[in-house]
N, C-alpha and C. Protein backbone atom coordinates (compact mmCIF):
# COMPACT_ATOMS: atom_id res chain seq x y z
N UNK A 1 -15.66 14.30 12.54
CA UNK A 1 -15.82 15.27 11.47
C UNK A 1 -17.08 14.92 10.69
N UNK A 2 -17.98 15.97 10.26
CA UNK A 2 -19.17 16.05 9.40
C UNK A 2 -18.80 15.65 8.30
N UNK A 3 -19.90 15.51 7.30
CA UNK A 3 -20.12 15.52 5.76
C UNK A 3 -19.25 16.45 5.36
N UNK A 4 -19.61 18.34 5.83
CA UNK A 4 -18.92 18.84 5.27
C UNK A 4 -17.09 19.06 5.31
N UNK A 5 -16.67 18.44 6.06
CA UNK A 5 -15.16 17.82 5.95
C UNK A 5 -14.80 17.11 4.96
N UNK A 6 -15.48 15.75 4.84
CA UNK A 6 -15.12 14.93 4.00
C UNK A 6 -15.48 15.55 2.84
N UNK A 7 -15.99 16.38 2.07
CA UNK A 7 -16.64 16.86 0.67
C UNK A 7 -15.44 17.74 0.84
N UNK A 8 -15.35 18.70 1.82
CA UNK A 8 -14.10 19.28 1.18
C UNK A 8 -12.79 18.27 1.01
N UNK A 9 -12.65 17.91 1.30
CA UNK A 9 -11.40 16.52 1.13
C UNK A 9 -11.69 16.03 0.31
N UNK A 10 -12.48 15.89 -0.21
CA UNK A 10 -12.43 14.82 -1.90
C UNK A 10 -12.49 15.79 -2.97
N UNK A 11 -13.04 17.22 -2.42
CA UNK A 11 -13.17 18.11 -3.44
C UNK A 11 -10.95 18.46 -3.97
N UNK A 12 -10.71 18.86 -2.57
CA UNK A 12 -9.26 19.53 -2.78
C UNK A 12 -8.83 18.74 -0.93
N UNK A 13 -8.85 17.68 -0.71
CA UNK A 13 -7.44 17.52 0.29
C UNK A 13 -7.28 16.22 -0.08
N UNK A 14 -7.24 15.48 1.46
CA UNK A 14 -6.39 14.36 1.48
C UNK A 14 -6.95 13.56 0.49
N UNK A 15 -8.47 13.16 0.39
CA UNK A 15 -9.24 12.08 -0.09
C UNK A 15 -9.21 12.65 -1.86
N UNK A 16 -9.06 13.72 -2.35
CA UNK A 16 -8.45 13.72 -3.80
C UNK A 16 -7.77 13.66 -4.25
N UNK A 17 -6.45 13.25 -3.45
CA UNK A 17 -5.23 12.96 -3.72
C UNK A 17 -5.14 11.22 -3.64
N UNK A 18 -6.17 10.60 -3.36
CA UNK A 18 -6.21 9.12 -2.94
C UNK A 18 -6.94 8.87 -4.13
N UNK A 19 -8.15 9.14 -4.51
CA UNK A 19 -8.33 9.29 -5.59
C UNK A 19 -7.83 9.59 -6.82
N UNK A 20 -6.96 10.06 -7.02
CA UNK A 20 -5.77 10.56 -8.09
C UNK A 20 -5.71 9.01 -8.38
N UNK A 21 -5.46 8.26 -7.22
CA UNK A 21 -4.78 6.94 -7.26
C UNK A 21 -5.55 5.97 -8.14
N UNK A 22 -6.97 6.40 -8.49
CA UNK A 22 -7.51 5.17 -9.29
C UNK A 22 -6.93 5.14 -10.60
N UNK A 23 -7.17 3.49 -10.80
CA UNK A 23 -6.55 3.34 -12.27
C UNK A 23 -6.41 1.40 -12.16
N UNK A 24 -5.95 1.32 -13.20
CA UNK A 24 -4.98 -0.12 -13.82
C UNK A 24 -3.64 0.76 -13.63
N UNK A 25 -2.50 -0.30 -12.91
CA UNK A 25 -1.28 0.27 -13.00
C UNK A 25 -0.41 -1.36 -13.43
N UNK A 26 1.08 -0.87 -13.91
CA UNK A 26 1.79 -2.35 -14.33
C UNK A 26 3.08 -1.86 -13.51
N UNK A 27 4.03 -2.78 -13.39
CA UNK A 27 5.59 -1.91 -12.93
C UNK A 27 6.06 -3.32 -12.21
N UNK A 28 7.23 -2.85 -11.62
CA UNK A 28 8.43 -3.93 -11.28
C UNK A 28 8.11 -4.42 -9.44
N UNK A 29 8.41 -5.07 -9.11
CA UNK A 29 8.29 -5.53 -7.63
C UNK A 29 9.62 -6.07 -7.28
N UNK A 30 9.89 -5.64 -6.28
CA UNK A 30 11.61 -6.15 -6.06
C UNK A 30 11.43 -6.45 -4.08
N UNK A 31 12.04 -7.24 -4.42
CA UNK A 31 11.53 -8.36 -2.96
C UNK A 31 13.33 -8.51 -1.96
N UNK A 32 13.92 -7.36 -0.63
CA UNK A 32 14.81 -8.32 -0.28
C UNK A 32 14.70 -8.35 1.22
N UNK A 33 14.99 -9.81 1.27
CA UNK A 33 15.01 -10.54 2.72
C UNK A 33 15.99 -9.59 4.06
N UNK A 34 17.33 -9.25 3.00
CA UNK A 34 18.27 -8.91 3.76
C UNK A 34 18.62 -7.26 2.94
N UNK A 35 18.63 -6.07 3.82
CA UNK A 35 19.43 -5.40 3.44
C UNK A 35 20.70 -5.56 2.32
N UNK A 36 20.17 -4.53 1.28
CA UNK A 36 20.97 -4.72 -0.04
C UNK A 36 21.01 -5.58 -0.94
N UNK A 37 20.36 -6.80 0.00
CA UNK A 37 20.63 -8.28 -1.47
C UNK A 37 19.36 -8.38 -1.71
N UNK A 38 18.83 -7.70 -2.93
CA UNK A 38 17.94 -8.01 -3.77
C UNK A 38 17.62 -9.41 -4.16
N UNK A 39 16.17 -10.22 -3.56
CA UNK A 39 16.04 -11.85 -3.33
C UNK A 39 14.96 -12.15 -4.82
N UNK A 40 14.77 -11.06 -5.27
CA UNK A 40 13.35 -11.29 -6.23
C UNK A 40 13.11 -9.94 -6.78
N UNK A 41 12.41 -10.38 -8.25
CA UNK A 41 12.32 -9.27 -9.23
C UNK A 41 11.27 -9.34 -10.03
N UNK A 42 9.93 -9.02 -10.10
CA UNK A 42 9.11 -9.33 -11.33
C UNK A 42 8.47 -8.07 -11.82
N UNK A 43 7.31 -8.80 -12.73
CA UNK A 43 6.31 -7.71 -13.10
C UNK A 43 5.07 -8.23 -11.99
N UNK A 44 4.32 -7.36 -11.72
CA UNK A 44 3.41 -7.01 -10.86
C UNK A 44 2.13 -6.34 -11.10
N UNK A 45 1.19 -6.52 -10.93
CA UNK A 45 -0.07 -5.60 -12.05
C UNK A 45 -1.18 -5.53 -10.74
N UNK A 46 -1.81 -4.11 -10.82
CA UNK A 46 -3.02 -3.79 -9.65
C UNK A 46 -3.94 -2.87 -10.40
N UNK A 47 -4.84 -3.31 -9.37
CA UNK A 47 -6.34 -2.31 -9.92
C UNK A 47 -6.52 -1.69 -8.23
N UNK A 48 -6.68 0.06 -8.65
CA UNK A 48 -7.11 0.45 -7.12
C UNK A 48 -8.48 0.98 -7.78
N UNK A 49 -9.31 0.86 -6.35
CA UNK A 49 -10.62 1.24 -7.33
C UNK A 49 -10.95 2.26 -5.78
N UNK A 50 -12.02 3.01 -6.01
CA UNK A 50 -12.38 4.22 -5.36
C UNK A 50 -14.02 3.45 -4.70
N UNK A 51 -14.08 3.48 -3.46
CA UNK A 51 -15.23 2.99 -2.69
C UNK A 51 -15.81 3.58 -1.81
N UNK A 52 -16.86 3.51 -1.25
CA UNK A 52 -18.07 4.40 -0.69
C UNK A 52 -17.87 5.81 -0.83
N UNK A 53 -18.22 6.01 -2.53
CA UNK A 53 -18.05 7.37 -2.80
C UNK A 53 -16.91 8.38 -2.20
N UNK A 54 -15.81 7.60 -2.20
CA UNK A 54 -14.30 8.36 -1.97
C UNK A 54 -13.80 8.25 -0.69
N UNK A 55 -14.29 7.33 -0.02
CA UNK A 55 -14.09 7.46 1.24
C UNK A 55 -12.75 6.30 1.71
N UNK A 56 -12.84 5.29 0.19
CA UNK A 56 -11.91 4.01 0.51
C UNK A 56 -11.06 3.66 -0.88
N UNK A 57 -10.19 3.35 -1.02
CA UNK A 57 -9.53 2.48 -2.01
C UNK A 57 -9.06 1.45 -1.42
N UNK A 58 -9.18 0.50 -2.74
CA UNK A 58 -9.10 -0.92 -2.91
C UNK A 58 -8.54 -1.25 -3.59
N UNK A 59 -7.05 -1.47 -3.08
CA UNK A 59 -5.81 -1.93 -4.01
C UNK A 59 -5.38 -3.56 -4.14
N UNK A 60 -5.87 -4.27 -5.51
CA UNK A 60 -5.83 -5.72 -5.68
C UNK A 60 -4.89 -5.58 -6.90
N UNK A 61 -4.08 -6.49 -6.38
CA UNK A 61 -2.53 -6.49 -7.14
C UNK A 61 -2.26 -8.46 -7.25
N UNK A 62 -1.47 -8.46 -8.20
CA UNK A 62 -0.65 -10.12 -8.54
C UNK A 62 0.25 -10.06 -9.13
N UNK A 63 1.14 -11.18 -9.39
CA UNK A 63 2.28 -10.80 -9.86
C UNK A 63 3.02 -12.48 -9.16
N UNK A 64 4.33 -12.54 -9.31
CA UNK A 64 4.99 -13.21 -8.44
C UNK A 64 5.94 -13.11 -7.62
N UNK A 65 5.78 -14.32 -6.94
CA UNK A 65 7.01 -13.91 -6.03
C UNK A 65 8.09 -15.10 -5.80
N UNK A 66 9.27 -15.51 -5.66
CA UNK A 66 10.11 -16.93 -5.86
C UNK A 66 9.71 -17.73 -7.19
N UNK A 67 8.76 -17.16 -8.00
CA UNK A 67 8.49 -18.16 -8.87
C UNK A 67 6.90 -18.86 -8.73
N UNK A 68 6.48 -18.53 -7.33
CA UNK A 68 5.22 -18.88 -7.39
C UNK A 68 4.01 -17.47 -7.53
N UNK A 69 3.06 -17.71 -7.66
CA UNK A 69 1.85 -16.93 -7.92
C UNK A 69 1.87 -15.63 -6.72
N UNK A 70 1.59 -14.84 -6.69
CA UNK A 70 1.05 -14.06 -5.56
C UNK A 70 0.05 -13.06 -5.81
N UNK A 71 -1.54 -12.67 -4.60
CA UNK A 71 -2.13 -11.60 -4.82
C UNK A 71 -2.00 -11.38 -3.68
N UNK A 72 -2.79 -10.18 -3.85
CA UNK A 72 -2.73 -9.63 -2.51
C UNK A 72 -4.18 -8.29 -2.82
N UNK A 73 -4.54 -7.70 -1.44
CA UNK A 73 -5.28 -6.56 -1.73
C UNK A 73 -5.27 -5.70 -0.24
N UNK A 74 -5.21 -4.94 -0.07
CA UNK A 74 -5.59 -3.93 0.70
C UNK A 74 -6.66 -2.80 0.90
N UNK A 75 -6.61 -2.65 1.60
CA UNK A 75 -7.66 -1.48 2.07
C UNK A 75 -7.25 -0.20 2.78
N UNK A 76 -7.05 1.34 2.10
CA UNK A 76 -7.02 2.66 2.08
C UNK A 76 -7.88 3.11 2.74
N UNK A 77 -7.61 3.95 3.40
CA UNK A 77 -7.87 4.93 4.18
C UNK A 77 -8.02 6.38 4.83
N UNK A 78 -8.13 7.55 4.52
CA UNK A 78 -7.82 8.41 5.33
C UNK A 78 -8.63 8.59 6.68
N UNK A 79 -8.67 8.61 7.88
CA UNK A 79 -9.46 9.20 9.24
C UNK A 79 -9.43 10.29 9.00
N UNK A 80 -10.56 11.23 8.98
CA UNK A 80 -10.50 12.42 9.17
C UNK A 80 -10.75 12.47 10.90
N UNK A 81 -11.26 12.09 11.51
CA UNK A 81 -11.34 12.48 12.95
C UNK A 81 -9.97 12.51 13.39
N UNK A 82 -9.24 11.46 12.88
CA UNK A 82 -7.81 11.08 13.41
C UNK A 82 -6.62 11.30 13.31
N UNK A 83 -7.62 12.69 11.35
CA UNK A 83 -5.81 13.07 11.19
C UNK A 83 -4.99 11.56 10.58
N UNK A 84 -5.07 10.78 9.79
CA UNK A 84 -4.40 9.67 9.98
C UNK A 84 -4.70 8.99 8.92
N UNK A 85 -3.46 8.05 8.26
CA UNK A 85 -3.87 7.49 7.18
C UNK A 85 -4.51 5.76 7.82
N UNK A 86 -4.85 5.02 7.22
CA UNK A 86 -5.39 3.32 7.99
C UNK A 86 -5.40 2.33 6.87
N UNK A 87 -5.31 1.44 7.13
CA UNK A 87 -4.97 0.15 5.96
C UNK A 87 -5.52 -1.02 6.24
N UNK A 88 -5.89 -1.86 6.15
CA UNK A 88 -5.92 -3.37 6.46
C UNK A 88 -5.56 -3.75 5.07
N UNK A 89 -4.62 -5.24 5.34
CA UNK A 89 -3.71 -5.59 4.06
C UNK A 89 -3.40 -7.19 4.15
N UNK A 90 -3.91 -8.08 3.35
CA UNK A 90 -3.93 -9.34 3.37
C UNK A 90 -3.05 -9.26 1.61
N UNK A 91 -2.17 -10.98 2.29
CA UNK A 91 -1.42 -11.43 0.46
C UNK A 91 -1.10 -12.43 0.56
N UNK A 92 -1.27 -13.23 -0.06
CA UNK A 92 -0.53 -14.65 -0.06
C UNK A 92 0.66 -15.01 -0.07
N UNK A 93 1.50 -14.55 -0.26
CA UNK A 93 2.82 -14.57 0.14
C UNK A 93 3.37 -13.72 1.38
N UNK A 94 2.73 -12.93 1.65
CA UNK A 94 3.67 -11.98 2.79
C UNK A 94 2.67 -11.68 4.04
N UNK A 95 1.66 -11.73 4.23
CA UNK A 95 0.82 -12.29 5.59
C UNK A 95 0.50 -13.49 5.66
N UNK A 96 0.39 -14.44 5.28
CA UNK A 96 0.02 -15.62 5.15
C UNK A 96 -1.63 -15.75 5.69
N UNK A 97 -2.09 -16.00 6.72
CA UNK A 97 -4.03 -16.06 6.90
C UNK A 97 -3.98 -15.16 7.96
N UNK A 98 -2.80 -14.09 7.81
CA UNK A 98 -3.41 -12.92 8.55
C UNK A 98 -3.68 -11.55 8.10
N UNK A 99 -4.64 -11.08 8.88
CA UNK A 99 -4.71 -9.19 8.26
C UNK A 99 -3.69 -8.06 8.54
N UNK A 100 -2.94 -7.71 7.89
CA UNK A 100 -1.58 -6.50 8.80
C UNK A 100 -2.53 -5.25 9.21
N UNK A 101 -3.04 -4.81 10.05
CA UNK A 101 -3.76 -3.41 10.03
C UNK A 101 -2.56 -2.72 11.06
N UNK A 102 -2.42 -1.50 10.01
CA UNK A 102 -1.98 -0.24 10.09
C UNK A 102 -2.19 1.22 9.82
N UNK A 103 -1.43 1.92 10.28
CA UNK A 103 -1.92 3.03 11.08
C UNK A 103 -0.50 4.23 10.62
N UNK A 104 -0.94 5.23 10.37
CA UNK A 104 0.24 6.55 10.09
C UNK A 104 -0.52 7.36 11.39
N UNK A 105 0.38 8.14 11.83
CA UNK A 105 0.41 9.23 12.64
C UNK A 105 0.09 10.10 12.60
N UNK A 106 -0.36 10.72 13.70
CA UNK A 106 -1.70 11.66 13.61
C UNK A 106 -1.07 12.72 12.88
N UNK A 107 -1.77 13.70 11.82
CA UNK A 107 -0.78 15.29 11.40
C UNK A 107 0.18 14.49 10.64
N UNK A 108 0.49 13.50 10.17
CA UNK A 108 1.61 13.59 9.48
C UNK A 108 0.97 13.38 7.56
N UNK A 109 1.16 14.36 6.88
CA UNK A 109 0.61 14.70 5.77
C UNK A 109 1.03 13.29 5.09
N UNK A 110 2.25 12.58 5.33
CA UNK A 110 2.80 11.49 4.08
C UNK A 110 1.68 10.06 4.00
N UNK A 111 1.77 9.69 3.17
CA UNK A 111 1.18 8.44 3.30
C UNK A 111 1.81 7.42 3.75
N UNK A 112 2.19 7.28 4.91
CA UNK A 112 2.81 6.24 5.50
C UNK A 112 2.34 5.43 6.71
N UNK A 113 2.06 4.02 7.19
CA UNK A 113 1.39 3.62 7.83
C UNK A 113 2.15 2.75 8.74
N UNK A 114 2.16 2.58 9.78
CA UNK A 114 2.71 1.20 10.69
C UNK A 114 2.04 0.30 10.89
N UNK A 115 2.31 -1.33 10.88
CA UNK A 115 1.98 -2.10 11.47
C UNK A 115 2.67 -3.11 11.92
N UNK A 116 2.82 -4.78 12.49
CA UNK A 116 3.44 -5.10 12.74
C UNK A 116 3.17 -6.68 12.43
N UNK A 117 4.04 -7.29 12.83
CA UNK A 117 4.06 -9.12 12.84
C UNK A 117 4.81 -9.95 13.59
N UNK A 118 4.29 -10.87 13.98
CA UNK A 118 4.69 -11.83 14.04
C UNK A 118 5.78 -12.50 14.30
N UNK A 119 7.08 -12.85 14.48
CA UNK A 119 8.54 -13.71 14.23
C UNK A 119 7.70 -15.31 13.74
N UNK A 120 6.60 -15.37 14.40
CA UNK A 120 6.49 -16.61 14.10
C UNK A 120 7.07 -17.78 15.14
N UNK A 121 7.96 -17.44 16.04
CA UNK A 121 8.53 -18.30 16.98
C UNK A 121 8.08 -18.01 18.34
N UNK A 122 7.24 -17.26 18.44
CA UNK A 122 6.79 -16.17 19.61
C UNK A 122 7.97 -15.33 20.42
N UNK A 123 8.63 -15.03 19.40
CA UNK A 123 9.52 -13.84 19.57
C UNK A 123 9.09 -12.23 19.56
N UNK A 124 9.82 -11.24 20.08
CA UNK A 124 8.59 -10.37 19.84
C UNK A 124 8.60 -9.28 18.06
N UNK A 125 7.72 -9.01 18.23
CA UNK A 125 7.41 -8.11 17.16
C UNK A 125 7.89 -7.66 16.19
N UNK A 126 8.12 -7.39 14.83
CA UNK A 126 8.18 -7.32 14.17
C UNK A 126 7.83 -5.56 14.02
N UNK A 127 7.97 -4.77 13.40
CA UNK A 127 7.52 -3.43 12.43
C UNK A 127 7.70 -3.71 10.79
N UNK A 128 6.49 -3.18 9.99
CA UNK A 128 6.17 -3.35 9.08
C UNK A 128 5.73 -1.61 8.64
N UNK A 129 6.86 -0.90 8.08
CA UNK A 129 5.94 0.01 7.61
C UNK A 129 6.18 0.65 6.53
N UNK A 130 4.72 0.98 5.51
CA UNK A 130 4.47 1.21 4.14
C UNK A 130 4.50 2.58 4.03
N UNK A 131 4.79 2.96 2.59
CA UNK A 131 5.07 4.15 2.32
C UNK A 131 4.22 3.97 0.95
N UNK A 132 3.79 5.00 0.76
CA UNK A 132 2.79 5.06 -0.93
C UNK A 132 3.17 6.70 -1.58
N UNK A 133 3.59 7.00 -2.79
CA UNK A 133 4.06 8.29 -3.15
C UNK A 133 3.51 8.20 -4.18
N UNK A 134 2.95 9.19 -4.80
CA UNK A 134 2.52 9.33 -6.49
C UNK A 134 3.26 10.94 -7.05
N UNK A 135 4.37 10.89 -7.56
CA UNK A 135 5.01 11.77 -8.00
C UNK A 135 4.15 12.91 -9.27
N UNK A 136 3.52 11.76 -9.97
CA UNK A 136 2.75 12.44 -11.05
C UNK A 136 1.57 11.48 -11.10
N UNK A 137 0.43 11.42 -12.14
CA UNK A 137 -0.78 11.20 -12.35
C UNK A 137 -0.51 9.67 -12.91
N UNK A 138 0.54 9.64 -13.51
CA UNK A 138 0.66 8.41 -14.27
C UNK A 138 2.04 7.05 -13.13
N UNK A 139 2.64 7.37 -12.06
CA UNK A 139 3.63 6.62 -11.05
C UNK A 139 2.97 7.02 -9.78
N UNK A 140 3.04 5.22 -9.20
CA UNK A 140 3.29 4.99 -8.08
C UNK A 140 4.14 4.34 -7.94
N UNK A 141 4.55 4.88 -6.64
CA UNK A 141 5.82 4.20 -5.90
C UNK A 141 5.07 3.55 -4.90
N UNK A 142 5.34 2.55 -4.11
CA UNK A 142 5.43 1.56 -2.65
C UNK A 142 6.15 1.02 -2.05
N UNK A 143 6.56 1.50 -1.03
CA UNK A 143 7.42 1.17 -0.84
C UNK A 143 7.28 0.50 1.14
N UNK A 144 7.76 -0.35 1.04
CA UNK A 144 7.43 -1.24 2.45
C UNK A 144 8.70 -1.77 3.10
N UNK A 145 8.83 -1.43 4.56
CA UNK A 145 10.18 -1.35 5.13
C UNK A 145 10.07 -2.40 6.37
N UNK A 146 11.29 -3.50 6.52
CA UNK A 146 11.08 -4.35 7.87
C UNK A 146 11.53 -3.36 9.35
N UNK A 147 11.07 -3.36 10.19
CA UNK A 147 11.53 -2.63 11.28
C UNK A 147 12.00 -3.65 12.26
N UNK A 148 13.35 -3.91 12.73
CA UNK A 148 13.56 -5.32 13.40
C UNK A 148 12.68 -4.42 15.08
N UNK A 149 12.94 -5.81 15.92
CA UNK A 149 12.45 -5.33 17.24
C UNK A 149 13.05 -4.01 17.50
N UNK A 150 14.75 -3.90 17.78
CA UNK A 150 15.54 -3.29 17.77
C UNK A 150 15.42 -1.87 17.34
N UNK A 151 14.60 -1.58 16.21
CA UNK A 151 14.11 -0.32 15.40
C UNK A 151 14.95 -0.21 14.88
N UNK A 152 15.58 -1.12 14.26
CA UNK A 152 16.51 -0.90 12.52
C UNK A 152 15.57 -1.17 11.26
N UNK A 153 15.83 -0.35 10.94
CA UNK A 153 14.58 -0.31 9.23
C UNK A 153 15.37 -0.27 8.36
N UNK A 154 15.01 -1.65 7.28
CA UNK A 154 14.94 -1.69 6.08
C UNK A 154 14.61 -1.67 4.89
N UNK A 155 14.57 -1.63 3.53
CA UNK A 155 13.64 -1.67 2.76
C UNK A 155 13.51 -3.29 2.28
N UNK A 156 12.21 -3.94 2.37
CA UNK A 156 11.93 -5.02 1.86
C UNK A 156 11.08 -5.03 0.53
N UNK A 157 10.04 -4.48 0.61
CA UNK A 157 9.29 -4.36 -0.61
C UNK A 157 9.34 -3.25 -1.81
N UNK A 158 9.35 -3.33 -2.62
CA UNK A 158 9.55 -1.85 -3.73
C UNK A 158 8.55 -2.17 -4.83
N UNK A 159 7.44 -1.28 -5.46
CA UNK A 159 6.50 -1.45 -6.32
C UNK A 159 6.76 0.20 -6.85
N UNK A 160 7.38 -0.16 -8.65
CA UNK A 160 7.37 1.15 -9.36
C UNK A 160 6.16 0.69 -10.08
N UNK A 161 5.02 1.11 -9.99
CA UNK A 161 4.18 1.16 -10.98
C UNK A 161 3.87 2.56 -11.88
N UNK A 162 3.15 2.10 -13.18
CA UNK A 162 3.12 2.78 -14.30
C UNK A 162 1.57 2.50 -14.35
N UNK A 163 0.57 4.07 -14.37
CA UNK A 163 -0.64 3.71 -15.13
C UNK A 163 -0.71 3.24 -16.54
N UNK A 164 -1.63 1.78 -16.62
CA UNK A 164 -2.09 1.35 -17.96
C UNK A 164 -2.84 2.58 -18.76
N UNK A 165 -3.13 2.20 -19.76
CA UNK A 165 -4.21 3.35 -20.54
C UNK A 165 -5.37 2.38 -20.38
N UNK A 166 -6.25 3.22 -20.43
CA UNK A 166 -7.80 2.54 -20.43
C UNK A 166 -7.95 1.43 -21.83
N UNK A 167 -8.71 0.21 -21.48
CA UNK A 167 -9.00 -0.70 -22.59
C UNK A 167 -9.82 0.51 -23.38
N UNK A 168 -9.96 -0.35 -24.71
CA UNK A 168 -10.62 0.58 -25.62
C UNK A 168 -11.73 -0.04 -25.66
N UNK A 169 -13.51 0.43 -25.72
CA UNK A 169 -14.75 0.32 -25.57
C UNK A 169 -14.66 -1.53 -26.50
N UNK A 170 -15.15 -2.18 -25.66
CA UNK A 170 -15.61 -3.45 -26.35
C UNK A 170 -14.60 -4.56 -26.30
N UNK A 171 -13.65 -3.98 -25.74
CA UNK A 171 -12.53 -5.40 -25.21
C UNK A 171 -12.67 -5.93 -24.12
């Protein structure tokens, strides 16, 4: 797809609706290992910022997790050739020194992405997949689901965030 694709998309489609997304946001993070048993609960704080003139967001978030420190940041996406949303996503607590890159399906309007991991025992694979919703101008939701090998999905990660208001000039 040309220039003139992407200009209409930031003007009125996918890529102004990603944009909507910039801001300071604050909100809750709720962490569980196992279906239903909620393992962890904090506050959580991110900055998404808007990059190569609308083409990327850059979501850098911290907060904790067990009690210790955690950041993390990712990288947004829409493909227009591909129809498709794309991510690459590093955090200190939940990839450890790896990149998760994922991928949503071609035509599918939601913001939702797949990727996968690891067992760590060289077992096979893992599914990892994120969901991002902005109901209004001021909430995001995130929401991130384990997919066992098996294709049973759960919810592991949950981020209600709330836009901050802008600092005031000189703070």
């Amino acid at each position: 797809m040309g220039r003139k694709e992407f200009e209409a998309s930031l003007a009125d489609g996918v890529h102004a609706r990603l944009v909507r997304m910039a801001g300071q946001w604050e909100g809750r993070f709720r962490l569980w290992f196992e279906p239903g048993k909620l393992a962890d609960e904090s506050l959580q704080r991110g900055s998404i910022r808007v990059l190569l003139g609308g083409r990327v967001l850059l979501h850098e978030y911290s907060g904790h997790c067990a009690g210790e420190p955690m950041e993390g940041v990712a990288l947004i996406a829409y493909h227009l050739d591909e129809r498709r949303y794309e991510s690459a996503w590093a955090e200190s607590f939940g990839t450890g020194t790896a990149l998760m890159f994922s991928t949503g399906v071609s035509g599918d309007p939601r913001l939702s992405m797949l990727g996968s991991y690891s067992d760590g025992q060289g077992g096979s694979r893992w599914g990892w997949r994120t969901a991002i919703e902005q109901p209004d101008d001021d909430t995001l939701d995130l929401r991130m689901y384990n997919i066992t090998p098996e294709g049973d999905e759960a919810l592991a990660v949950e981020v209600n965030y709330r836009r901050m208001p802008p600092e005031p000039d000189g703070a």
